[in-house]
PDB file of N, CA and C in Angstrom:
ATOM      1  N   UNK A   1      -3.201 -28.214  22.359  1.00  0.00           N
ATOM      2  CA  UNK A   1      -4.041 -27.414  23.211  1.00  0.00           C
ATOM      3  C   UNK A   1      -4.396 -26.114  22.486  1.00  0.00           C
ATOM      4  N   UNK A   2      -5.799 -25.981  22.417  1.00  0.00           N
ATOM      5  CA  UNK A   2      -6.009 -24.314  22.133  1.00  0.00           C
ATOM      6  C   UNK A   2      -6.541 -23.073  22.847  1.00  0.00           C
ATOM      7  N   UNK A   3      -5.541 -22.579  22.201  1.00  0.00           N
ATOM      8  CA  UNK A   3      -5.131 -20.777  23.628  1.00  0.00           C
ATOM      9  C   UNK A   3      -6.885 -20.617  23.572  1.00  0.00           C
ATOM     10  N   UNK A   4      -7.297 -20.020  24.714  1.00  0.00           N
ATOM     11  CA  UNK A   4      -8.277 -19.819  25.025  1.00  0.00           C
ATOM     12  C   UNK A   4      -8.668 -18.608  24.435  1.00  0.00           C
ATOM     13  N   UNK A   5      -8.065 -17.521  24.063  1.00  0.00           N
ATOM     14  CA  UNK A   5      -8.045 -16.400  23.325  1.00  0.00           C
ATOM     15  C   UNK A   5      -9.042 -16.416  22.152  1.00  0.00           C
ATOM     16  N   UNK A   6      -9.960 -15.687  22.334  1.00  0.00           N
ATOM     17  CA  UNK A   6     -10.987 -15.269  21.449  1.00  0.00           C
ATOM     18  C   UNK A   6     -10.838 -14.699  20.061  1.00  0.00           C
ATOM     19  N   UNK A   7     -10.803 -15.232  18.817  1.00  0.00           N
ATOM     20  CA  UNK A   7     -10.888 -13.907  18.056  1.00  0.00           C
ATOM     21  C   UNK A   7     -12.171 -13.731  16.739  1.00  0.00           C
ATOM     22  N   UNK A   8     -12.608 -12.666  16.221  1.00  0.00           N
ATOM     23  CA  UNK A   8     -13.586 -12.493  15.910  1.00  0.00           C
ATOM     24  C   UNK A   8     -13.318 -12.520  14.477  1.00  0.00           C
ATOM     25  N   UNK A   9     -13.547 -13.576  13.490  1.00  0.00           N
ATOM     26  CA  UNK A   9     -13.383 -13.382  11.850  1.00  0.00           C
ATOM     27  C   UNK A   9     -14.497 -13.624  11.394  1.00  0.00           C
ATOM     28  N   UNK A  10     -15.091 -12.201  10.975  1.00  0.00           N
ATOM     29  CA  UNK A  10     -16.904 -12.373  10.733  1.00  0.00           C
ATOM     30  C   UNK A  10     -15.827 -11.176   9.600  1.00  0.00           C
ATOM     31  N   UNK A  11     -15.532 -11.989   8.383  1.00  0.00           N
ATOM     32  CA  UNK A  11     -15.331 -11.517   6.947  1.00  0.00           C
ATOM     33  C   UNK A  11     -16.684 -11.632   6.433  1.00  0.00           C
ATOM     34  N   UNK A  12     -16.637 -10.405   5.497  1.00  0.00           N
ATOM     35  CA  UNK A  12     -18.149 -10.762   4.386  1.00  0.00           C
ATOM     36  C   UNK A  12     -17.422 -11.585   3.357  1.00  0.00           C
ATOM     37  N   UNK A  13     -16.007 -11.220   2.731  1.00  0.00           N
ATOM     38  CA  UNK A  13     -15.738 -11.695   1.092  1.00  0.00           C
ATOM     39  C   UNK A  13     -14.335 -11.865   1.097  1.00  0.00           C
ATOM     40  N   UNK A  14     -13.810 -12.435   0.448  1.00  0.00           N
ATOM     41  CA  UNK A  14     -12.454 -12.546  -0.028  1.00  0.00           C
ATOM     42  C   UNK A  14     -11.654 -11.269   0.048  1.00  0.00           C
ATOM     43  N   UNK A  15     -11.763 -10.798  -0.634  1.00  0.00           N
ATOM     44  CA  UNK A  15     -11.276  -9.115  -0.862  1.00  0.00           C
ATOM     45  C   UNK A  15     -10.948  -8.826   0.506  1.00  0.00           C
ATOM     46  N   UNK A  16     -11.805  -8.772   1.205  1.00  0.00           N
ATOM     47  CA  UNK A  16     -11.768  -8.263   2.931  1.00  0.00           C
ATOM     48  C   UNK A  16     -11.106  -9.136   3.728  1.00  0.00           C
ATOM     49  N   UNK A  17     -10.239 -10.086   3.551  1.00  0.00           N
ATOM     50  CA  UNK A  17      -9.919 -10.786   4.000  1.00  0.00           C
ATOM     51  C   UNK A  17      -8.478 -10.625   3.511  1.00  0.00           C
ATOM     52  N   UNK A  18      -8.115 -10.322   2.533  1.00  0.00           N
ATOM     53  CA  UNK A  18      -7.125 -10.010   1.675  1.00  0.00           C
ATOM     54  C   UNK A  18      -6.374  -8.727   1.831  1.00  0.00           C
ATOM     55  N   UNK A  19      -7.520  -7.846   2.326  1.00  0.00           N
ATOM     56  CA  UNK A  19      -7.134  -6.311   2.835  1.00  0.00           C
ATOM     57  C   UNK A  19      -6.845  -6.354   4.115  1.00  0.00           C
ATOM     58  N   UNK A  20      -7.426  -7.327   4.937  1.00  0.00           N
ATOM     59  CA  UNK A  20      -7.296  -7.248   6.587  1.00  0.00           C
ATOM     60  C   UNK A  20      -5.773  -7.764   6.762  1.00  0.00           C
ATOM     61  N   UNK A  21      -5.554  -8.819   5.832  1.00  0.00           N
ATOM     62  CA  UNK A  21      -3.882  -9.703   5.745  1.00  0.00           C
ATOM     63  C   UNK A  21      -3.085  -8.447   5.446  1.00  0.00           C
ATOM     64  N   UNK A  22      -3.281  -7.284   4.045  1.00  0.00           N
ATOM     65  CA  UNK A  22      -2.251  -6.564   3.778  1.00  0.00           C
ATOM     66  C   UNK A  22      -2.130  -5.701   4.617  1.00  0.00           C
ATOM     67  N   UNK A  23      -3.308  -5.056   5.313  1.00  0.00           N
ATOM     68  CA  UNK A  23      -2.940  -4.131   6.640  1.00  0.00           C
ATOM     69  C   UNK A  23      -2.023  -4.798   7.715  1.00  0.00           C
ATOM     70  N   UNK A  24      -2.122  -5.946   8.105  1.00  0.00           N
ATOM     71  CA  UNK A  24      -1.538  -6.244   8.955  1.00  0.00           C
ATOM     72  C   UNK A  24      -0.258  -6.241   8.525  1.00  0.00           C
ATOM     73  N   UNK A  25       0.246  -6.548   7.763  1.00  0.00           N
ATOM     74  CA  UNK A  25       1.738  -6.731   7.401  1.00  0.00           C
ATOM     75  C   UNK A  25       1.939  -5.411   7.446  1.00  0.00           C
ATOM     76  N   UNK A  26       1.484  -5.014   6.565  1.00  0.00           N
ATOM     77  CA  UNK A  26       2.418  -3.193   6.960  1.00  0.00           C
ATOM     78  C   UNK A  26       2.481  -3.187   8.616  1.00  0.00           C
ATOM     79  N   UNK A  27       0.923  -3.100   9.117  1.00  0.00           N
ATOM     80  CA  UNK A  27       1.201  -3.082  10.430  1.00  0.00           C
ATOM     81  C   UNK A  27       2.610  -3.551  11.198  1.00  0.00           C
ATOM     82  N   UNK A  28       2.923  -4.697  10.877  1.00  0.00           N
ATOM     83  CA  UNK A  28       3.742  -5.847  11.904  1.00  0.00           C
ATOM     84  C   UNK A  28       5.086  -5.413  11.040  1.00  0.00           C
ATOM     85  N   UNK A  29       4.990  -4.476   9.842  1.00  0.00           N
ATOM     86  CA  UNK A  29       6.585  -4.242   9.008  1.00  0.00           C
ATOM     87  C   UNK A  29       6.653  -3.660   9.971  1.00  0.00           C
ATOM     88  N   UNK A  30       6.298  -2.075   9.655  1.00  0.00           N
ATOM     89  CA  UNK A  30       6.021  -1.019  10.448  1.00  0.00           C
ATOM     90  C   UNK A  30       6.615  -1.294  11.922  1.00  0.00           C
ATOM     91  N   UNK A  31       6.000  -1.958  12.585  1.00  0.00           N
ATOM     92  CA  UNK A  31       5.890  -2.678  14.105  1.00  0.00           C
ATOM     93  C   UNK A  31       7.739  -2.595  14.175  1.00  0.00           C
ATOM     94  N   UNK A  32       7.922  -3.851  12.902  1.00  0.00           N
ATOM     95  CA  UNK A  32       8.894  -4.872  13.411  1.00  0.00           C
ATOM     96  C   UNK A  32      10.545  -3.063  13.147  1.00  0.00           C
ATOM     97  N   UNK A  33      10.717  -2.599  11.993  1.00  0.00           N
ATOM     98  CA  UNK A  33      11.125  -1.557  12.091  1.00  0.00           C
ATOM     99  C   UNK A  33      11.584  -0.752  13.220  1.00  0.00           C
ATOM    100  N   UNK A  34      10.391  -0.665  13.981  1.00  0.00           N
ATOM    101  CA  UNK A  34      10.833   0.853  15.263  1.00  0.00           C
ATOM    102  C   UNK A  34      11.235  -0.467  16.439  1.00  0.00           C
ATOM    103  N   UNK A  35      11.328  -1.720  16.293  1.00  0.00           N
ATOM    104  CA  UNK A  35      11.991  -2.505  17.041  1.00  0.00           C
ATOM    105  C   UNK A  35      13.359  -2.972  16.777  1.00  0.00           C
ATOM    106  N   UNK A  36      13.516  -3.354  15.899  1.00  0.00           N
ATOM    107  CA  UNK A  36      14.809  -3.351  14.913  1.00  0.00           C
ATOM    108  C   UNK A  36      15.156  -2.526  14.106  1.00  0.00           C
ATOM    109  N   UNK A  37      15.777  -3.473  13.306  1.00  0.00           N
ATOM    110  CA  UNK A  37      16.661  -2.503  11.540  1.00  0.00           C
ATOM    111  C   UNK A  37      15.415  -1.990  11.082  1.00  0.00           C
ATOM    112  N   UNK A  38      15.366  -1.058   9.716  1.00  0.00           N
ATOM    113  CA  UNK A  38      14.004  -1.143   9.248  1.00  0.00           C
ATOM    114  C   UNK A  38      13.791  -2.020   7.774  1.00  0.00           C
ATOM    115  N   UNK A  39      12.879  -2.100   7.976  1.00  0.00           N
ATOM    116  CA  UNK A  39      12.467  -3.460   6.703  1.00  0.00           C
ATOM    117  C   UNK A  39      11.409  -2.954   6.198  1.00  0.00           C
ATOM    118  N   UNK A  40      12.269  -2.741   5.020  1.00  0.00           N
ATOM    119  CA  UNK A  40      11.436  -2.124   3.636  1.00  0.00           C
ATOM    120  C   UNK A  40      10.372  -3.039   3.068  1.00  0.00           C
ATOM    121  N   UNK A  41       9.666  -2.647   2.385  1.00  0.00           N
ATOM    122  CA  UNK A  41       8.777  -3.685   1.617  1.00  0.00           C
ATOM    123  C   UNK A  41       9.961  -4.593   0.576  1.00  0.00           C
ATOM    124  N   UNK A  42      10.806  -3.842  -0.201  1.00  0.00           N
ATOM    125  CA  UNK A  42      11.582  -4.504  -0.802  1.00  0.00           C
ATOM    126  C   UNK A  42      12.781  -5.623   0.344  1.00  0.00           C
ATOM    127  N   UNK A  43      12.874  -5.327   1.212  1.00  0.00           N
ATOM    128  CA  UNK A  43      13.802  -6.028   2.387  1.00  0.00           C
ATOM    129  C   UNK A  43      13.222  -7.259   2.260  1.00  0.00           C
ATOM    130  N   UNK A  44      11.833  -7.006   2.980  1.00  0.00           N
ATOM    131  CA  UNK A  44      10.960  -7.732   3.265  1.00  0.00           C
ATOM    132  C   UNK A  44      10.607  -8.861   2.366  1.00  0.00           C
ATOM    133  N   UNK A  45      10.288  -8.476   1.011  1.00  0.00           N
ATOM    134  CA  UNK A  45      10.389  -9.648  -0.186  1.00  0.00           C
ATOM    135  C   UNK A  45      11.182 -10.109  -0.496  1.00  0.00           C
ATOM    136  N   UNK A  46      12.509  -9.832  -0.488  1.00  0.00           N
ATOM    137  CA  UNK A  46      13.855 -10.056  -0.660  1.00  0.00           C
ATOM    138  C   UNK A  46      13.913 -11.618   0.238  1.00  0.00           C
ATOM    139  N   UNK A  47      14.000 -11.119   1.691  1.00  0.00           N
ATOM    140  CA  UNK A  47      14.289 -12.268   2.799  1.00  0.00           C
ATOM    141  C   UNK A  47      13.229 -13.610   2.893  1.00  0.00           C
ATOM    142  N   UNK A  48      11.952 -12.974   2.354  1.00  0.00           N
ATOM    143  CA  UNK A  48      10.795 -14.200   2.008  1.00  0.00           C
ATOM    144  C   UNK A  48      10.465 -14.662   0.548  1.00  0.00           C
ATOM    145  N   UNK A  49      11.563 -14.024  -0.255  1.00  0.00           N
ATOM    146  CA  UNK A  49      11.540 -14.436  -1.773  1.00  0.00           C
ATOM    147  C   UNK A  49      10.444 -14.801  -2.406  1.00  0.00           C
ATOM    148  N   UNK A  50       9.820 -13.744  -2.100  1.00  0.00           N
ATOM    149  CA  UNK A  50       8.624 -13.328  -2.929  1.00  0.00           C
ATOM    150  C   UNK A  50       8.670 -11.930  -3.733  1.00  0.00           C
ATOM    151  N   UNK A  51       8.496 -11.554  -4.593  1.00  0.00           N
ATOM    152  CA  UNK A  51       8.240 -10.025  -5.667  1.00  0.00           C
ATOM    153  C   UNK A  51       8.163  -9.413  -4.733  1.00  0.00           C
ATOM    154  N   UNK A  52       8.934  -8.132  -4.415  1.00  0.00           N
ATOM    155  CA  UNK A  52       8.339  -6.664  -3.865  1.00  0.00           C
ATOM    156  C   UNK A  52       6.805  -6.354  -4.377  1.00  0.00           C
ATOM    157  N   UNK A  53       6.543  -6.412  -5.642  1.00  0.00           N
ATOM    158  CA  UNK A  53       5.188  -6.127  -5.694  1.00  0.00           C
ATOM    159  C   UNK A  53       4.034  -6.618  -5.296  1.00  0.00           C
ATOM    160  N   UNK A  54       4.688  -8.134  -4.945  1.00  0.00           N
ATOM    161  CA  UNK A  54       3.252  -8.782  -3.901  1.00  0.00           C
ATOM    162  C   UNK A  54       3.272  -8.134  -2.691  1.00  0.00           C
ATOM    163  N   UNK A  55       4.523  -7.765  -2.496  1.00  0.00           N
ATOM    164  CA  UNK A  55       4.516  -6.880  -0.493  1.00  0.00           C
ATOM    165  C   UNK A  55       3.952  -6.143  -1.085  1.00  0.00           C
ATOM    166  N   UNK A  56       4.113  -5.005  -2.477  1.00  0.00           N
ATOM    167  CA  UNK A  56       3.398  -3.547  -2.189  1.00  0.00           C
ATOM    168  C   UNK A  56       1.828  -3.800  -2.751  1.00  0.00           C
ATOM    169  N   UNK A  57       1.149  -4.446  -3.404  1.00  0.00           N
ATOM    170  CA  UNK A  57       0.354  -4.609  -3.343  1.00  0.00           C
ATOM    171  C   UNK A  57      -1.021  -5.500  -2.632  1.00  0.00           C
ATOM    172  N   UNK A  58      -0.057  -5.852  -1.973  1.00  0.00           N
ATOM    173  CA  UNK A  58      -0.784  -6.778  -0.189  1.00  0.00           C
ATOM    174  C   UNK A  58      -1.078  -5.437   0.453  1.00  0.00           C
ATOM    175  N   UNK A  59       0.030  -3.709   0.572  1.00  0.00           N
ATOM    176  CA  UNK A  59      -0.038  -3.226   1.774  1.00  0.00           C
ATOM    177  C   UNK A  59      -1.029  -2.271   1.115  1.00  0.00           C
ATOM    178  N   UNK A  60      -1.360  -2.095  -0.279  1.00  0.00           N
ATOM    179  CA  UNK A  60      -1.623  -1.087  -0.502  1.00  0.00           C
ATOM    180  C   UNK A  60      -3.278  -1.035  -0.813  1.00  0.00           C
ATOM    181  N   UNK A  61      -4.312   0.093   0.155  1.00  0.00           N
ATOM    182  CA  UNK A  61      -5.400  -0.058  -0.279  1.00  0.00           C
ATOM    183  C   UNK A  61      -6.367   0.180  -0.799  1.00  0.00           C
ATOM    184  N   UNK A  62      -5.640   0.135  -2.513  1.00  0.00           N
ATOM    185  CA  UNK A  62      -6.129   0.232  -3.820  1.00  0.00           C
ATOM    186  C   UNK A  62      -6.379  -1.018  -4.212  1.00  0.00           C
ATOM    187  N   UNK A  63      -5.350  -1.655  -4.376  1.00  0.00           N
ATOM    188  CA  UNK A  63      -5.170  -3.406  -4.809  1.00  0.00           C
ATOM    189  C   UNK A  63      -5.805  -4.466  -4.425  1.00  0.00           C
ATOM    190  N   UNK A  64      -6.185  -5.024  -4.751  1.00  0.00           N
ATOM    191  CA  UNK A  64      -6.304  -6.647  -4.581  1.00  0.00           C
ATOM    192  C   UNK A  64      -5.561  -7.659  -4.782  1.00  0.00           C
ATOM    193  N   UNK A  65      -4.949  -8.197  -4.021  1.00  0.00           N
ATOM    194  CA  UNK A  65      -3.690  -8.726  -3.683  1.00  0.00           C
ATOM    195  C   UNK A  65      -3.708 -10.211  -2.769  1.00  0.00           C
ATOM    196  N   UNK A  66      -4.035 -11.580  -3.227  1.00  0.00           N
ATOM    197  CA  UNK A  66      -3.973 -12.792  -3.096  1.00  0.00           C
ATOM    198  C   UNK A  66      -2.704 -13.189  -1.985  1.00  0.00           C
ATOM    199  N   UNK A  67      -2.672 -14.010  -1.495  1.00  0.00           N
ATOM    200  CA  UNK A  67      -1.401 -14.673  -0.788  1.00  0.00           C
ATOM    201  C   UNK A  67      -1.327 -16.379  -0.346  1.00  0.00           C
ATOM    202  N   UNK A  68      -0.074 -16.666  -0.681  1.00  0.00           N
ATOM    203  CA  UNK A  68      -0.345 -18.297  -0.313  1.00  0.00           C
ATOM    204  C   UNK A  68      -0.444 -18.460   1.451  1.00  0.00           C
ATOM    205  N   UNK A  69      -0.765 -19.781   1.896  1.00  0.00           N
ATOM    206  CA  UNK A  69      -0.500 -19.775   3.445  1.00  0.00           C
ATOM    207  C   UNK A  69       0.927 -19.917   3.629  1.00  0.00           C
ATOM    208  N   UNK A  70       1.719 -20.461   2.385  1.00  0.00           N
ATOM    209  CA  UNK A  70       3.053 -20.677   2.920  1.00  0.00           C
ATOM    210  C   UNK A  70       3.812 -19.129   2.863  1.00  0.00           C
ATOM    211  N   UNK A  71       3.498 -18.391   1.429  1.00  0.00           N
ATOM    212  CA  UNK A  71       3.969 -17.071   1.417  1.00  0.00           C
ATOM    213  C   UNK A  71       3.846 -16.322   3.173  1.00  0.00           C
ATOM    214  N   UNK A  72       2.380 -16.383   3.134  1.00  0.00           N
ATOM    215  CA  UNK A  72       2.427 -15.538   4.566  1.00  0.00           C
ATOM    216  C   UNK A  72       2.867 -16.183   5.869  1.00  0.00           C
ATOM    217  N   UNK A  73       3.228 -17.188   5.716  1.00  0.00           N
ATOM    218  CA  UNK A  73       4.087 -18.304   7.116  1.00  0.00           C
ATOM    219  C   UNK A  73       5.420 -17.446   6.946  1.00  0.00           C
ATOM    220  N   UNK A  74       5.643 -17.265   6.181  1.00  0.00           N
ATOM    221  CA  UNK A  74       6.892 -17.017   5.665  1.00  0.00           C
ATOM    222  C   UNK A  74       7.506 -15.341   6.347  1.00  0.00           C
ATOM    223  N   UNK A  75       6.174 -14.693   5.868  1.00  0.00           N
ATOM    224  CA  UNK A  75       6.177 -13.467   6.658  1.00  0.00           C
ATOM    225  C   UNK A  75       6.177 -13.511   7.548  1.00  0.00           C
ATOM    226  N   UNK A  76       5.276 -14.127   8.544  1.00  0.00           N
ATOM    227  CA  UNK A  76       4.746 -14.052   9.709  1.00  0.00           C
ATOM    228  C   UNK A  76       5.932 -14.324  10.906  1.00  0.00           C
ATOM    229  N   UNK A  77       6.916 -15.177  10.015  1.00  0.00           N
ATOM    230  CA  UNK A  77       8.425 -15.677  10.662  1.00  0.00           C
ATOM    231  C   UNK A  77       8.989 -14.455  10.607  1.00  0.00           C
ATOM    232  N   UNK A  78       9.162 -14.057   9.717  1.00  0.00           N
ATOM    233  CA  UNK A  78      10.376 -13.164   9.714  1.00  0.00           C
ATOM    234  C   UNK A  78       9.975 -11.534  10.266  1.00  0.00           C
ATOM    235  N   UNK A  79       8.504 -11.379  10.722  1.00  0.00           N
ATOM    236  CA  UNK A  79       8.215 -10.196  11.428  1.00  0.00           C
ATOM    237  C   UNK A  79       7.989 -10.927  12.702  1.00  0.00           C
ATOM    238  N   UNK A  80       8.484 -12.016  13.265  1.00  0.00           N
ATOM    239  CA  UNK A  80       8.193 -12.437  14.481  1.00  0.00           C
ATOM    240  C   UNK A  80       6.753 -12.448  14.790  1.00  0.00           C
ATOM    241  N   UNK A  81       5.717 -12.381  13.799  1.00  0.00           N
ATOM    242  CA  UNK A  81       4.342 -12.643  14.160  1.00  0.00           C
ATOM    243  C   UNK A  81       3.303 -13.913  13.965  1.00  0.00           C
ATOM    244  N   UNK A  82       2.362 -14.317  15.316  1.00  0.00           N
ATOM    245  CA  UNK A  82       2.087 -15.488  14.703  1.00  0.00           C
ATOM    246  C   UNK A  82       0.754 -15.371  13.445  1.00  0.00           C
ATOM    247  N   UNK A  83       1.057 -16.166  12.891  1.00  0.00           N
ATOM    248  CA  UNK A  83       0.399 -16.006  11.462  1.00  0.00           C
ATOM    249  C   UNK A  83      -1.327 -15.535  11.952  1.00  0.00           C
ATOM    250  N   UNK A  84      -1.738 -16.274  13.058  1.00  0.00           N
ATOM    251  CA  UNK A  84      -3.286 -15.838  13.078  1.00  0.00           C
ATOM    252  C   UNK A  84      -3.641 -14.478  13.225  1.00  0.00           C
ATOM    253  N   UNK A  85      -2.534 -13.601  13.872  1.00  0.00           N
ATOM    254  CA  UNK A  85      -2.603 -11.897  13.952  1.00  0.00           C
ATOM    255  C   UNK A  85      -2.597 -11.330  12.378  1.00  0.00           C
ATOM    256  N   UNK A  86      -2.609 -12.374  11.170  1.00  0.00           N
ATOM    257  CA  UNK A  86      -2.680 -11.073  10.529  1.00  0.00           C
ATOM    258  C   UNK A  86      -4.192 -11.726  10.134  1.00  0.00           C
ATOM    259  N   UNK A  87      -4.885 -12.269  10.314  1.00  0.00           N
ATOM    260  CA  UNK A  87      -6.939 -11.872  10.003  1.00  0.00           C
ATOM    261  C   UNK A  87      -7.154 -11.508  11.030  1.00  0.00           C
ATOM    262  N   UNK A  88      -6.872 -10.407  11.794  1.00  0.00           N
ATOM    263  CA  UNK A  88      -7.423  -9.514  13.172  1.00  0.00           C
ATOM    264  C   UNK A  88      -7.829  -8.065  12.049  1.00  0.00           C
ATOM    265  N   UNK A  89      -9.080  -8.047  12.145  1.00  0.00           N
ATOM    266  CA  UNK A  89      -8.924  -6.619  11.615  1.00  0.00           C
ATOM    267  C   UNK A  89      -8.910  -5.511  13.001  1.00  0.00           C
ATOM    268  N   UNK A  90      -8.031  -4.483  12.676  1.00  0.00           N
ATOM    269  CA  UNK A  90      -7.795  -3.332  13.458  1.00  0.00           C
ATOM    270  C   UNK A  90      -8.723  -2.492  13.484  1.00  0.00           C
ATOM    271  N   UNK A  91      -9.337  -2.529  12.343  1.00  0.00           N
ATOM    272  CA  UNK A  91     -10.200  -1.193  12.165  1.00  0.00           C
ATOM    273  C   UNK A  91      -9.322   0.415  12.243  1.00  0.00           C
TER     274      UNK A  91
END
């Protein structure tokens, strides 16, 4: 069944799509932190055994920074988020 919930992914390019994913993770670190323990970017790569530098250059927005679907499943578990919240851009 699919949630009836609307969401709007009118990306122009890759890049933007790539930046909307790394905001969100900080977002949902960030998030998951002032709910729990806090989880560093290094925590964070640690527990999804991926490089700290793919977390810091996913969050950071200078970079251009790629991700697999399984890498970010991976995240998306362990910040308790479901994976489609991170292509929401916030603006």
């Amino acid at each position: 069944m699919i949630n009836n919930m609307y969401y709007n992914f009118n990306f122009k390019n890759e890049k933007e799509i790539y930046s909307t994913i790394g905001k969100n993770i900080r977002y949902y670190r960030k998030l998951y932190s002032l709910n729990n323990k806090e989880l560093t970017q290094e925590s964070l790569a640690e527990i999804a055994n991926v490089s700290t530098s793919l977390i810091g250059n996913l969050e950071s927005k200078k970079t251009y920074q790629g991700i697999s679907i399984y890498n970010l499943y991976k995240i998306s578990c362990i910040l308790e988020v479901p994976i489609e919240k991170f292509f929401i851009d916030r603006h």
